[in-house]
C-alpha atoms as a PDB file:
ATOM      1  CA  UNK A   1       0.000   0.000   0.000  1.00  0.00           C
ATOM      2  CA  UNK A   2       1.705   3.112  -0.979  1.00  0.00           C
ATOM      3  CA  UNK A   3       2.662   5.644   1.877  1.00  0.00           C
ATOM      4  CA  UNK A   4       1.769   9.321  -0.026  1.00  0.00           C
ATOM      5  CA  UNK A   5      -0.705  10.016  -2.438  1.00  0.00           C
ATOM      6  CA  UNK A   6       0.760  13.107  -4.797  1.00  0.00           C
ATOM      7  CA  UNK A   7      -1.246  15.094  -6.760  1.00  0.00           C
ATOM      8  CA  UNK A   8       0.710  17.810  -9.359  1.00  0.00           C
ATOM      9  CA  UNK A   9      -1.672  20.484 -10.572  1.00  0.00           C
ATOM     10  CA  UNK A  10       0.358  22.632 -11.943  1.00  0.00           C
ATOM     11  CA  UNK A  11       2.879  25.884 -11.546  1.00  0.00           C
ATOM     12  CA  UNK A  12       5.533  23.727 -10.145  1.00  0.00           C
ATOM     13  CA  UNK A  13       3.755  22.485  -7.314  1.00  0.00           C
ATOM     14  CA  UNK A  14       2.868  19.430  -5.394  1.00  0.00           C
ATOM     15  CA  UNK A  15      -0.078  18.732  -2.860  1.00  0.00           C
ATOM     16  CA  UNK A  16       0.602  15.746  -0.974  1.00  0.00           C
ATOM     17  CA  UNK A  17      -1.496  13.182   1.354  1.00  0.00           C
ATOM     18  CA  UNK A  18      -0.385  11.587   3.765  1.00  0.00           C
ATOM     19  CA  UNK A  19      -2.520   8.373   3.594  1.00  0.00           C
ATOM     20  CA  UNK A  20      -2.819   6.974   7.063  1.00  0.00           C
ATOM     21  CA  UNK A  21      -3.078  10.178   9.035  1.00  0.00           C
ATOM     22  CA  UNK A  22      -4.892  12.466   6.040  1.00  0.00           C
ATOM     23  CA  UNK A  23      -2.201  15.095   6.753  1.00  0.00           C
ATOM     24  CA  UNK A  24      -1.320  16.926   3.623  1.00  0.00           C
ATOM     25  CA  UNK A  25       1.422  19.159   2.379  1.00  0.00           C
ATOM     26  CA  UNK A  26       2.073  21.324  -0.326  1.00  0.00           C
ATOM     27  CA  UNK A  27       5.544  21.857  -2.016  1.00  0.00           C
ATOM     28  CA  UNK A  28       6.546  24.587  -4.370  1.00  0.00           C
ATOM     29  CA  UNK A  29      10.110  24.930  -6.548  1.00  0.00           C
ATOM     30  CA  UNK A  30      12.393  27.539  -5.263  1.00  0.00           C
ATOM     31  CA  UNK A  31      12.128  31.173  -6.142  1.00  0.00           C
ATOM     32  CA  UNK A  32      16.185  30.320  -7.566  1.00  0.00           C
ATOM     33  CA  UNK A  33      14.861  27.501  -9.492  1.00  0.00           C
ATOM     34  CA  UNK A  34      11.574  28.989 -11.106  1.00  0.00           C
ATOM     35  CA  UNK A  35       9.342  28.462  -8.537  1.00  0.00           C
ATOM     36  CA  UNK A  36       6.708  30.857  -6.302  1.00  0.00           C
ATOM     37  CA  UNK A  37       8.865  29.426  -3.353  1.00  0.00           C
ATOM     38  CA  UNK A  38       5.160  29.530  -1.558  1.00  0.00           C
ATOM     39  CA  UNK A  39       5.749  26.823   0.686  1.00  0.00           C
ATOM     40  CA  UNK A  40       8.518  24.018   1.021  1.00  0.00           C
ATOM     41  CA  UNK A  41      11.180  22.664  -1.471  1.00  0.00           C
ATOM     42  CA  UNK A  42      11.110  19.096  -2.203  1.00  0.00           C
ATOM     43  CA  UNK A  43      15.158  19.752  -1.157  1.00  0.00           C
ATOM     44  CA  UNK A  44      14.022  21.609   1.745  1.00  0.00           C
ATOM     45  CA  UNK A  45      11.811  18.484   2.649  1.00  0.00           C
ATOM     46  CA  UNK A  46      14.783  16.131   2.697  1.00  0.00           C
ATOM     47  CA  UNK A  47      16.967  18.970   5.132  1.00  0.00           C
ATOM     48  CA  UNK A  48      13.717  19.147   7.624  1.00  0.00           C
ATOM     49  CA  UNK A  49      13.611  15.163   7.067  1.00  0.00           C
ATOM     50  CA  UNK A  50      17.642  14.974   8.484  1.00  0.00           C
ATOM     51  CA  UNK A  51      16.721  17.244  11.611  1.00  0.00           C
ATOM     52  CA  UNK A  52      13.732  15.953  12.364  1.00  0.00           C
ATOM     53  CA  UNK A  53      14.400  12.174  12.254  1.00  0.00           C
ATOM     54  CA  UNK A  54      17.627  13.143  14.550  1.00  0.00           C
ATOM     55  CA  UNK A  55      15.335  14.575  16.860  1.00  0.00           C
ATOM     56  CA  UNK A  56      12.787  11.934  16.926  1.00  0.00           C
ATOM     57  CA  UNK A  57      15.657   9.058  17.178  1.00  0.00           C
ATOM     58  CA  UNK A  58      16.745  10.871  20.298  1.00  0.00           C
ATOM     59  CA  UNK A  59      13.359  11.558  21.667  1.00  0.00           C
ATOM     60  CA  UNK A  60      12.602   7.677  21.797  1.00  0.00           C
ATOM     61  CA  UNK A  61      16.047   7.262  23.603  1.00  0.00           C
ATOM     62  CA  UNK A  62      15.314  10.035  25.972  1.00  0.00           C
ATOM     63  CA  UNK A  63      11.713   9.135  26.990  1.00  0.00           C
ATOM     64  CA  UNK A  64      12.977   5.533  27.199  1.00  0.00           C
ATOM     65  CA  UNK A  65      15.674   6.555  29.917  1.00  0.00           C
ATOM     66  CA  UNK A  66      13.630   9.137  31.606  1.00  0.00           C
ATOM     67  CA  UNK A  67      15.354  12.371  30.063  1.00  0.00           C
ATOM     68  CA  UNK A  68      13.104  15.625  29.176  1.00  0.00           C
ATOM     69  CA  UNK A  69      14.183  17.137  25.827  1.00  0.00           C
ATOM     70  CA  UNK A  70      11.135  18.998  25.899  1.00  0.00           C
ATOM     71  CA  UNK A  71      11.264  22.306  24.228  1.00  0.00           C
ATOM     72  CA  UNK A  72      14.377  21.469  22.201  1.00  0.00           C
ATOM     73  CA  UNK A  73      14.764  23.870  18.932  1.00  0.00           C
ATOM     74  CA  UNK A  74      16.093  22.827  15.955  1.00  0.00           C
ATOM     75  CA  UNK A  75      17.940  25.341  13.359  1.00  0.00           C
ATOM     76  CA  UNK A  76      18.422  23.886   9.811  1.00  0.00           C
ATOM     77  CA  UNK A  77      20.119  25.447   6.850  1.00  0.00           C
ATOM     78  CA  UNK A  78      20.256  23.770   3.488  1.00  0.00           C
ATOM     79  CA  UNK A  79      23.202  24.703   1.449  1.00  0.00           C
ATOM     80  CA  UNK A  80      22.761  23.790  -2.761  1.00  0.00           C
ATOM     81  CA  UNK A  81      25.369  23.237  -4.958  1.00  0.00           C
ATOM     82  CA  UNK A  82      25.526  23.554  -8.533  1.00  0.00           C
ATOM     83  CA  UNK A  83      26.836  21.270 -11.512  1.00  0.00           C
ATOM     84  CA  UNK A  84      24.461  19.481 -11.458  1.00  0.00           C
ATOM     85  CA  UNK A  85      21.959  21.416  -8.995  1.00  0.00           C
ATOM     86  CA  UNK A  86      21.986  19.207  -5.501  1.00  0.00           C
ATOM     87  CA  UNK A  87      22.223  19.299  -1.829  1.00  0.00           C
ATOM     88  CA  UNK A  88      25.640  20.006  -1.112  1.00  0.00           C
ATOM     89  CA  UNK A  89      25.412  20.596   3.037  1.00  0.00           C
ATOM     90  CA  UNK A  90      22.584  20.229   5.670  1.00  0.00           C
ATOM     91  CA  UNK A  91      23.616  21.858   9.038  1.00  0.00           C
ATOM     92  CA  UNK A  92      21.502  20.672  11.815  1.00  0.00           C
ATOM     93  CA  UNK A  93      21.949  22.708  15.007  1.00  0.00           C
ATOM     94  CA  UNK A  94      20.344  20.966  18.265  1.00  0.00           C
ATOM     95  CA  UNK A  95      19.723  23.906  21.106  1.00  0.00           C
ATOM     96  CA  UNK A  96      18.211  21.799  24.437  1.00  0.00           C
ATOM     97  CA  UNK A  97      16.378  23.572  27.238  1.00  0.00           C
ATOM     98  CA  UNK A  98      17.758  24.797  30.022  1.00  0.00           C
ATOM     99  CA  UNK A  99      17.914  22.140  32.160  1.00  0.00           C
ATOM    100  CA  UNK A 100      20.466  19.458  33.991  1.00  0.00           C
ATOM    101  CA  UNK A 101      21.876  17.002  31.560  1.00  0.00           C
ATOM    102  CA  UNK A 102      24.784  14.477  33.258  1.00  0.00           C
ATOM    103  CA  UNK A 103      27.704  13.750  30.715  1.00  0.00           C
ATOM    104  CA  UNK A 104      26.384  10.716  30.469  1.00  0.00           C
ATOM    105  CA  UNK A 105      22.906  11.594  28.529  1.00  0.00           C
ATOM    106  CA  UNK A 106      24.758  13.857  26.633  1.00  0.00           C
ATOM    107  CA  UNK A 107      27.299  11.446  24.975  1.00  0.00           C
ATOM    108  CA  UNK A 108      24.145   9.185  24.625  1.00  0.00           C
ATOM    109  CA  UNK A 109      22.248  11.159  23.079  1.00  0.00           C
ATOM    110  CA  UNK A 110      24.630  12.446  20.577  1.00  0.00           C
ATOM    111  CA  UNK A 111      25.430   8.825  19.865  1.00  0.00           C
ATOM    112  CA  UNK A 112      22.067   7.740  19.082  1.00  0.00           C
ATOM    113  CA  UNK A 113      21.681  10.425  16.763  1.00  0.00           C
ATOM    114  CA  UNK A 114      23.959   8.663  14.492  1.00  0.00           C
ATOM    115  CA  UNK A 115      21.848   5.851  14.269  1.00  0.00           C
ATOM    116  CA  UNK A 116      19.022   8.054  12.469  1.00  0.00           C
ATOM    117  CA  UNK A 117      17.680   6.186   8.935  1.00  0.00           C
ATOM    118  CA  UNK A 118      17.527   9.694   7.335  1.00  0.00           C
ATOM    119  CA  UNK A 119      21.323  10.567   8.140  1.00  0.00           C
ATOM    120  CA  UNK A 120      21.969   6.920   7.160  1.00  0.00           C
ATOM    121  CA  UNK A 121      20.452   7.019   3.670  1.00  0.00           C
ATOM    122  CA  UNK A 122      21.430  10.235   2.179  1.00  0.00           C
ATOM    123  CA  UNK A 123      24.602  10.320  -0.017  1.00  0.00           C
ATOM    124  CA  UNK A 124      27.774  10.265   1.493  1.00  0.00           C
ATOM    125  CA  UNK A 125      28.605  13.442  -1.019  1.00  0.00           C
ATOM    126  CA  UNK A 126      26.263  15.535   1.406  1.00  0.00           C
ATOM    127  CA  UNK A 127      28.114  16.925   3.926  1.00  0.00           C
ATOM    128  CA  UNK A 128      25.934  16.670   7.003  1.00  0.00           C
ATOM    129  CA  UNK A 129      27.059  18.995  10.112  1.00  0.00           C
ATOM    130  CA  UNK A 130      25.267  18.558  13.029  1.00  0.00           C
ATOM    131  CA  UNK A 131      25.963  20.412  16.457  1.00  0.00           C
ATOM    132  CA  UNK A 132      24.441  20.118  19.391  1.00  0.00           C
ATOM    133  CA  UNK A 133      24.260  22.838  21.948  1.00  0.00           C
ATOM    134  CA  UNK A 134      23.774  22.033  25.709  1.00  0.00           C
ATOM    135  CA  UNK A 135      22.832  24.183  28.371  1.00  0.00           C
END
């Protein structure tokens, strides 16, 4: 059973479903590549994808162990390169409440975070630099 249902109609945009929560999204080309740059990038998809599957790889680790990551922000900046057009970089910044992590959940965390399947399938030409920034 297929995961998305994708509908194109038109001006270089996509409206997407979701098919077992009904959610849908919209995604537009770039203004730099022709597009109205209305709403997300199919490349901007795949950045969000990289920070967002970090987070959520953590998250399960962290409400498995009893650590509150509540409130954690999450910068990411998408860097294209050209010849041919591509995601060259995806810099993921990680900025965690203000509130006691040990050493110990820290290097945890931060390991997990390697183990993300986004991280893991992208192409090892795309430079991925995450950070993480602890109170």
């Amino acid at each position: 059973m297929p995961t998305v249902k994708t509908v194109y109609p038109g001006e270089l945009r996509t409206e997407n479903e979701h098919l077992q929560s009904g959610c849908k999204l919209i995604t537009d080309a770039p203004l730099d590549n022709q597009g109205r740059g209305e709403a997300f990038s199919p490349t901007d998809l795949v950045a969000t994808a990289l920070g967002d599957c970090i987070m959520t790889i953590m998250g399960i680790k962290a409400r498995d162990k009893g650590i509150d990551l509540d409130g954690t922000r999450i910068e990411i900046t998408k860097i294209m390169a050209a010849n041919p057009r591509r995601i060259g970089e995806i810099q993921v910044t990680f900025r965690f409440p203000d509130k006691l992590y040990t050493e110990k959940e820290k290097r945890m965390l931060e390991a997990v975070s390697k183990t993300c399947p986004v991280a893991l399938s992208l192409h090892p030409e795309i430079k991925q630099n995450i950070q993480f920034i602890w109170p």
